[in-house]
Protein backbone atom coordinates (compact mmCIF):
# COMPACT_ATOMS: atom_id res chain seq x y z
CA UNK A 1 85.78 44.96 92.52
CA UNK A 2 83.87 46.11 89.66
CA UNK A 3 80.41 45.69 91.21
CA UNK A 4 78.68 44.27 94.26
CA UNK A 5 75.30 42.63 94.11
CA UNK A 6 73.28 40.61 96.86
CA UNK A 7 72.05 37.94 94.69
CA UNK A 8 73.08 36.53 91.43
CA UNK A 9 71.17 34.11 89.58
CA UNK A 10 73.29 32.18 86.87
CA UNK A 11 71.14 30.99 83.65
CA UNK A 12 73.82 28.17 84.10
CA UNK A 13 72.75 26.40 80.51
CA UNK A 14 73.35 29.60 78.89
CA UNK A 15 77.18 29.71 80.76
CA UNK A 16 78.00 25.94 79.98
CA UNK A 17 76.50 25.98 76.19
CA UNK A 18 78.89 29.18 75.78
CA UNK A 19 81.93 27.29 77.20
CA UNK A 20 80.91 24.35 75.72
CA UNK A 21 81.04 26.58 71.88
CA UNK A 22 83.75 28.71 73.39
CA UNK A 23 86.53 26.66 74.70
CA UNK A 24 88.18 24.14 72.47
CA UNK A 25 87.07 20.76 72.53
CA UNK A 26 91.25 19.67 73.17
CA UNK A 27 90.74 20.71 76.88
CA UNK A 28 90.32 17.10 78.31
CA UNK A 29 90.44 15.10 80.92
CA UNK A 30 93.45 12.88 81.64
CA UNK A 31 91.51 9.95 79.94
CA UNK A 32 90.45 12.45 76.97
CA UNK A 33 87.26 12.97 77.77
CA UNK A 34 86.14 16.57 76.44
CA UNK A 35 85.77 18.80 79.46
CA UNK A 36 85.72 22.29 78.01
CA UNK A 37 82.49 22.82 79.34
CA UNK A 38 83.08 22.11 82.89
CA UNK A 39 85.77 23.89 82.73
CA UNK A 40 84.74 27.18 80.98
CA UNK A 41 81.88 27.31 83.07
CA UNK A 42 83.80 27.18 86.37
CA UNK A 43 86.36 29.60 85.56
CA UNK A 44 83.18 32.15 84.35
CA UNK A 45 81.81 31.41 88.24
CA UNK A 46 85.04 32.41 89.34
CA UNK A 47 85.60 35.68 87.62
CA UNK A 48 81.55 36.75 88.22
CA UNK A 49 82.93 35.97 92.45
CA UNK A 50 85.79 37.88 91.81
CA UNK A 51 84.78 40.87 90.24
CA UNK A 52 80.91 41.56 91.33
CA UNK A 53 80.86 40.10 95.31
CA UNK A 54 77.93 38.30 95.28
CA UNK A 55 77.12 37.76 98.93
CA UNK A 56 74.36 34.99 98.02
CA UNK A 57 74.41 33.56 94.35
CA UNK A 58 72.27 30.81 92.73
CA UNK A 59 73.08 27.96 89.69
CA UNK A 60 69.57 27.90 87.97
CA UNK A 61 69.03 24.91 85.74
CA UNK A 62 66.27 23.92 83.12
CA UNK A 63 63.94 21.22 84.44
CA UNK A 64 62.24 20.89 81.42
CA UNK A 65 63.63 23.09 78.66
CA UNK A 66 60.41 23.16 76.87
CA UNK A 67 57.51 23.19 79.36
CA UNK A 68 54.18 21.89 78.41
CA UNK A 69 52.03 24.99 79.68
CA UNK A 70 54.10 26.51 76.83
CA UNK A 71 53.82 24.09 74.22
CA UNK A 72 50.26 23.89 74.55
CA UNK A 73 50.13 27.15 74.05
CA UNK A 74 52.06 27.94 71.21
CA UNK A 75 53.07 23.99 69.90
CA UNK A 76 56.08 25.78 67.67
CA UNK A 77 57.57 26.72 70.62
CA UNK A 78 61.31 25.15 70.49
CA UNK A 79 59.71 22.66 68.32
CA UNK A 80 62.57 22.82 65.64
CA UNK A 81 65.12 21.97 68.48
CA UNK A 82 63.09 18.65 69.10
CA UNK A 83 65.87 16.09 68.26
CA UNK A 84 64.47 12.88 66.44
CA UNK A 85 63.67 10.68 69.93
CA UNK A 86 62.49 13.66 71.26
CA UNK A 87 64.39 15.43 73.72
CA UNK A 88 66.57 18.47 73.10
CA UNK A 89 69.76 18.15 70.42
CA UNK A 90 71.88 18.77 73.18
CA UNK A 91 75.68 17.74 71.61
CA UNK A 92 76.82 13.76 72.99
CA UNK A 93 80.04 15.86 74.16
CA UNK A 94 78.38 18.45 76.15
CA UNK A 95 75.32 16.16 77.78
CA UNK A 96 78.59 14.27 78.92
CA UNK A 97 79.40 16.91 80.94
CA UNK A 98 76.46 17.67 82.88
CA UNK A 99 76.63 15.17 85.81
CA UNK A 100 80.48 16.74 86.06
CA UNK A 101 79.32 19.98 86.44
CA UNK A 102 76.65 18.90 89.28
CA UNK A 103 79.52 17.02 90.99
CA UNK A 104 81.62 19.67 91.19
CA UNK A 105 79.07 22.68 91.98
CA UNK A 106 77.25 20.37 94.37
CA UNK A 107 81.30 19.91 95.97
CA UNK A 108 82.08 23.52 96.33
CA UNK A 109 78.34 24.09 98.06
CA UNK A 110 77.17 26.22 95.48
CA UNK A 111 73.09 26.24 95.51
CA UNK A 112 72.03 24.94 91.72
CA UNK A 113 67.95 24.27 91.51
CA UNK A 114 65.65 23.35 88.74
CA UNK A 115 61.59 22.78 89.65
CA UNK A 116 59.88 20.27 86.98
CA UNK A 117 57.68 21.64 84.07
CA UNK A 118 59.94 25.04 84.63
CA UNK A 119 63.26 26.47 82.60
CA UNK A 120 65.79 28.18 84.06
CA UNK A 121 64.38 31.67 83.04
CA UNK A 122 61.25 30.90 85.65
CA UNK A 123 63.34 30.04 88.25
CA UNK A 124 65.69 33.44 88.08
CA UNK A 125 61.93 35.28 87.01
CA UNK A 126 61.19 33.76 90.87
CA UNK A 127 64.26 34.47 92.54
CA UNK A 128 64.73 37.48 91.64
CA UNK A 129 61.06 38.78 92.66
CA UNK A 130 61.85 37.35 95.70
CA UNK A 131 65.11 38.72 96.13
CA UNK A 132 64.54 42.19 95.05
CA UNK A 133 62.96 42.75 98.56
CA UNK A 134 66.27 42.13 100.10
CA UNK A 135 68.50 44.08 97.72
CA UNK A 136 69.80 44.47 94.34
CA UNK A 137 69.66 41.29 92.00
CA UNK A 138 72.25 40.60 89.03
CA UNK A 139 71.16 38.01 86.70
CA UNK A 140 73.41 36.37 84.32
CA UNK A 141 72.63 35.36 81.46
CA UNK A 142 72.81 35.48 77.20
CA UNK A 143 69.34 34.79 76.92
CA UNK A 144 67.48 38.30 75.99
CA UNK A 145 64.28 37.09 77.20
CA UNK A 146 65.76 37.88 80.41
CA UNK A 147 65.59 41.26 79.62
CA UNK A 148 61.88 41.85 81.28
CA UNK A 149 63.07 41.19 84.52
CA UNK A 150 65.35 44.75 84.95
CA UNK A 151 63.43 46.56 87.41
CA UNK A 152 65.22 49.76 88.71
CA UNK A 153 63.59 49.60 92.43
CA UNK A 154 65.28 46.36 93.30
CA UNK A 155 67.12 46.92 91.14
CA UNK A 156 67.50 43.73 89.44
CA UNK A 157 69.77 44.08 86.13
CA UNK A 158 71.00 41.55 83.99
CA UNK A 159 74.80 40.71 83.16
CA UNK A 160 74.44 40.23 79.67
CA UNK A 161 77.08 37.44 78.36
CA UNK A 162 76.88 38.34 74.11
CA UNK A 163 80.07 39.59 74.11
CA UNK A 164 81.75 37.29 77.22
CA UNK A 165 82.51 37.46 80.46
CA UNK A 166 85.23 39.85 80.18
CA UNK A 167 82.81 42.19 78.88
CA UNK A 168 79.71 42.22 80.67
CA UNK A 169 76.87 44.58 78.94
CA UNK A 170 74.92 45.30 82.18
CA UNK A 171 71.22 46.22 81.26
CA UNK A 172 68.78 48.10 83.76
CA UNK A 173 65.40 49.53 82.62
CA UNK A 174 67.78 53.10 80.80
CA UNK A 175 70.11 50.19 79.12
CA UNK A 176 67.16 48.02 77.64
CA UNK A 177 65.15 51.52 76.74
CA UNK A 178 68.55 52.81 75.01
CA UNK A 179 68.71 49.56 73.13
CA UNK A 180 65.33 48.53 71.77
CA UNK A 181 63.62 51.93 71.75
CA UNK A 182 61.03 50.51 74.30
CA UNK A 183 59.90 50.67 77.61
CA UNK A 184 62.54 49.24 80.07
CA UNK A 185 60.50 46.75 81.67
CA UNK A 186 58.42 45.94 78.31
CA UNK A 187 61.23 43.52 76.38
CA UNK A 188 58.60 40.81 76.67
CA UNK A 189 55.63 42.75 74.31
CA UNK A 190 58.55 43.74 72.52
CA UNK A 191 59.49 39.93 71.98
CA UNK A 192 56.05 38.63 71.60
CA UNK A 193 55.32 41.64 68.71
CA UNK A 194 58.07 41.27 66.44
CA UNK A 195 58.85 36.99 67.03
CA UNK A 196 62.12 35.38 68.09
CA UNK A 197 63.15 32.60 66.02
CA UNK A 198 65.43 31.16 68.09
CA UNK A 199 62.31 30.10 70.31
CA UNK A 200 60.13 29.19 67.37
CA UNK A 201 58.09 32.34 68.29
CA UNK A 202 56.24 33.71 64.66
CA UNK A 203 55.44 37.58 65.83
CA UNK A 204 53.07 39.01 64.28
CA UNK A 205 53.08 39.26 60.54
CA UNK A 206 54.10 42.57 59.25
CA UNK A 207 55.48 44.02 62.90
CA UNK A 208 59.05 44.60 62.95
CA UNK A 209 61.61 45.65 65.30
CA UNK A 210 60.74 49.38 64.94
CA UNK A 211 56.84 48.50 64.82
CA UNK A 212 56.95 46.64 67.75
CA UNK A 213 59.25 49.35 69.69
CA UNK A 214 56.55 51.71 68.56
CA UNK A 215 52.99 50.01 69.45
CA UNK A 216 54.67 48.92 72.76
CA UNK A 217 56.19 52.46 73.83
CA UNK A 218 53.23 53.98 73.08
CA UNK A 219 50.42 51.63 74.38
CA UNK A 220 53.06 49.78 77.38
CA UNK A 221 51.86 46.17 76.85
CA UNK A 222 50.70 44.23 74.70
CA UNK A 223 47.50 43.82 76.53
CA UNK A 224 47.21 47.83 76.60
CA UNK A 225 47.33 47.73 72.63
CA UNK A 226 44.79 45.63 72.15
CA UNK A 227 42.97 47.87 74.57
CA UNK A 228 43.85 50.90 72.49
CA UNK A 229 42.50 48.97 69.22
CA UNK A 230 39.18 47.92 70.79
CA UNK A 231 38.68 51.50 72.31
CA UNK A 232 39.16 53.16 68.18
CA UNK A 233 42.10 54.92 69.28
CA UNK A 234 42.30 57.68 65.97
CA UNK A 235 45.88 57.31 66.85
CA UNK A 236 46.64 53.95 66.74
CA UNK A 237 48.97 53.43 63.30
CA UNK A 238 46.96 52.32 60.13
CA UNK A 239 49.23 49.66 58.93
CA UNK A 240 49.68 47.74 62.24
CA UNK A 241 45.94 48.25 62.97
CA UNK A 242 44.66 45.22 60.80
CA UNK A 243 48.00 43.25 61.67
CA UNK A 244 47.29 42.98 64.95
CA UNK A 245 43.72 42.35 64.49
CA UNK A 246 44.57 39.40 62.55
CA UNK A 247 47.12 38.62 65.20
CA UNK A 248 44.86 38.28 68.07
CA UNK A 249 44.92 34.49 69.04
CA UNK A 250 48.82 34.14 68.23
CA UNK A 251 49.14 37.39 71.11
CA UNK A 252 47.35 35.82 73.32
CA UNK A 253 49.56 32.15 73.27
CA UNK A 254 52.33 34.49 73.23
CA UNK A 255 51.55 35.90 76.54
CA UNK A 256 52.02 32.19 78.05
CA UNK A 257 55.07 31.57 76.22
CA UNK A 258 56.98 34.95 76.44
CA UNK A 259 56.13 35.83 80.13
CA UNK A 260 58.67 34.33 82.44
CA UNK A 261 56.89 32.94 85.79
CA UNK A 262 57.80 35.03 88.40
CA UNK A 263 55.77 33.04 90.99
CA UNK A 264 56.62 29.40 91.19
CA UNK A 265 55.58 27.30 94.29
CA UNK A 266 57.34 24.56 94.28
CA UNK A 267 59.56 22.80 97.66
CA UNK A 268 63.17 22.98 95.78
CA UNK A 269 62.88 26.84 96.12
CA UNK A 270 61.75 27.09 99.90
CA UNK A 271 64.60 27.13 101.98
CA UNK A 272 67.24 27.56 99.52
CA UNK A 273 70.58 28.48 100.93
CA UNK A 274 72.29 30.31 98.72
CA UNK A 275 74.53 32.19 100.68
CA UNK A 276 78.09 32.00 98.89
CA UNK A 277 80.34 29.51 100.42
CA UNK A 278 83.69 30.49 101.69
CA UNK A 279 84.96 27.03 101.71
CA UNK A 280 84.46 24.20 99.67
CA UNK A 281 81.50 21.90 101.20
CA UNK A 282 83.31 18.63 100.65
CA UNK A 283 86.92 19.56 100.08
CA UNK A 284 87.63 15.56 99.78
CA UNK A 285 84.75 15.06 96.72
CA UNK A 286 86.23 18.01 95.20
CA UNK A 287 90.20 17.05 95.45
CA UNK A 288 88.59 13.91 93.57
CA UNK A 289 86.68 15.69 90.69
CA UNK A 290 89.86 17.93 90.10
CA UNK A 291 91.84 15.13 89.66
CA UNK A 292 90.02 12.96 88.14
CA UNK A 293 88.68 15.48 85.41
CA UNK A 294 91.83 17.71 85.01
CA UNK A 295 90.48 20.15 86.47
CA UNK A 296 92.72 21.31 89.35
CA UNK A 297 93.53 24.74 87.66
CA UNK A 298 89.62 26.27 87.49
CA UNK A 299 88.94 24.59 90.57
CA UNK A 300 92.01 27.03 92.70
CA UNK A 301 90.51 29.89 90.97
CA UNK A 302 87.15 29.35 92.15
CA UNK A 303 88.47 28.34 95.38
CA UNK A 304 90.62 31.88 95.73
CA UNK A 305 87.56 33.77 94.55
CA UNK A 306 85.52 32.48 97.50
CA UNK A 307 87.85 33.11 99.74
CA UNK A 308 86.69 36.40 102.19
């Protein structure tokens, strides 16, 4: 084994839309149905079993991929992935997929949970608050925004999936401070400073990566350099001072928008079992799924990775 964790939390949309990209749409079902998806996804469950021994692991799924709290915060938040009914442009050939990939994690008794008007990052954000108590937390996922959650006490790290599966980048607080030049728990100031446009998320005007890395390693939040600017700090850097200034309104929707929830109340997530199954749940529904899907191979290999 190459690592042992306690808890993993999957960002599962981030898994299947990197199958889904990353494993040729010819992998089919016997009726040619596109099931690259299902399948990529599986097989990247069954290697994350195999070679990190989770003893408890969790499927998170998006809810509502573009909560309202957020929106009505910041309205260009995701807004450019609105398709034209409204909904997300998830592709016809992935969205396909979905109820397949339920099925078949629901059949092997793997815990998956979304809570409505959450995404998947707020979930893991409360899971892995929760779990840290218990022991150390590995979240997987290609989503950077992930990155605030590394905490060294738990610790809680993330599996970072940029360059696959195969090659994990695992990120603590020293990883993420290596990489951005910032505090190891401050990627989220970091974000909120310097924009992400893959979220729709502006930044401020003028503040760049090395900017942002700067204000935020020096100051620690966001919050504590707009503390630092009110208070006339001589030191605070003349050409960020009136950028931020100007910037105060957008920093403070950013807060909402940037900050995964790490305390969601909500019924799906009391009681969760997610202790990792040894056997399949309902070996009968699962025969089924393989068969009827093609997708007896990934299935063994998931079912050999559970095995003690």
């Amino acid at each position: 084994m190459s690592g042992m964790s306690g808890l993993m939390l999957l960002d599962t949309p981030s898994l299947y839309y990197r199958a889904f990209f990353g494993v040729p749409d010819s992998v089919t079902a016997p009726d040619g149905t596109p099931v690259n998806a299902v399948r990529g996804l599986v097989d990247m469950i069954a290697r994350l079993v195999r070679d990190r021994a989770p003893e408890r692991l969790v499927c998170c799924f998006d809810a509502d991929w573009r909560p309202e709290f957020r929106v009505a915060a910041l309205p260009s938040y995701k807004a450019h992935r609105v398709a034209e009914g409204g909904g997300d442009e998830t592709p016809d050939a992935l969205a396909a997929q979905l109820p397949v990939i339920d099925a078949v994690l629901d059949a092997f008794g793997l815990a998956r949970v979304g809570v409505p008007g959450y995404e998947a990052d707020d979930v893991i954000g409360t899971l892995a608050a929760a779990g840290m108590a218990h022991g150390p937390v590995d979240v997987v996922t290609g989503d950077r925004d992930l990155l605030q959650l590394v905490d060294e006490r738990g610790p809680v790290q993330v599996l970072y999936t940029a360059r696959g599966i195969r090659n994990l980048e695992v990120m603590g607080e020293k990883e993420v401070a290596a990489k951005y030049g910032i505090p190891g728990r401050g990627y989220a100031d970091y974000a909120a400073l310097r924009g992400d446009p893959s979220d729709g998320l502006p930044g401020v005007p003028g503040v760049g990566d090395k900017t942002a890395a700067t204000l935020v390693t020096r100051y620690g939040s966001v919050a504590g350099i707009l503390a630092a600017l009110d208070g006339g700090d001589a030191a605070f850097p003349a050409a960020a001072r009136k950028r931020i200034e100007a910037a105060r309104d957008y920093l403070a929707a950013a807060e909402t928008v940037v900050r995964v929830v790490t305390d969601i109340d909500a019924p799906e997530l009391r009681g969760l079992d997610d202790r990792l199954p040894d056997e399949p749940r309902d070996p009968a529904a699962l025969a089924g799924l393989a068969e009827r899907w093609g997708l007896s191979s990934p299935v063994e290999r998931l079912r050999k990775a559970l095995r003690p």
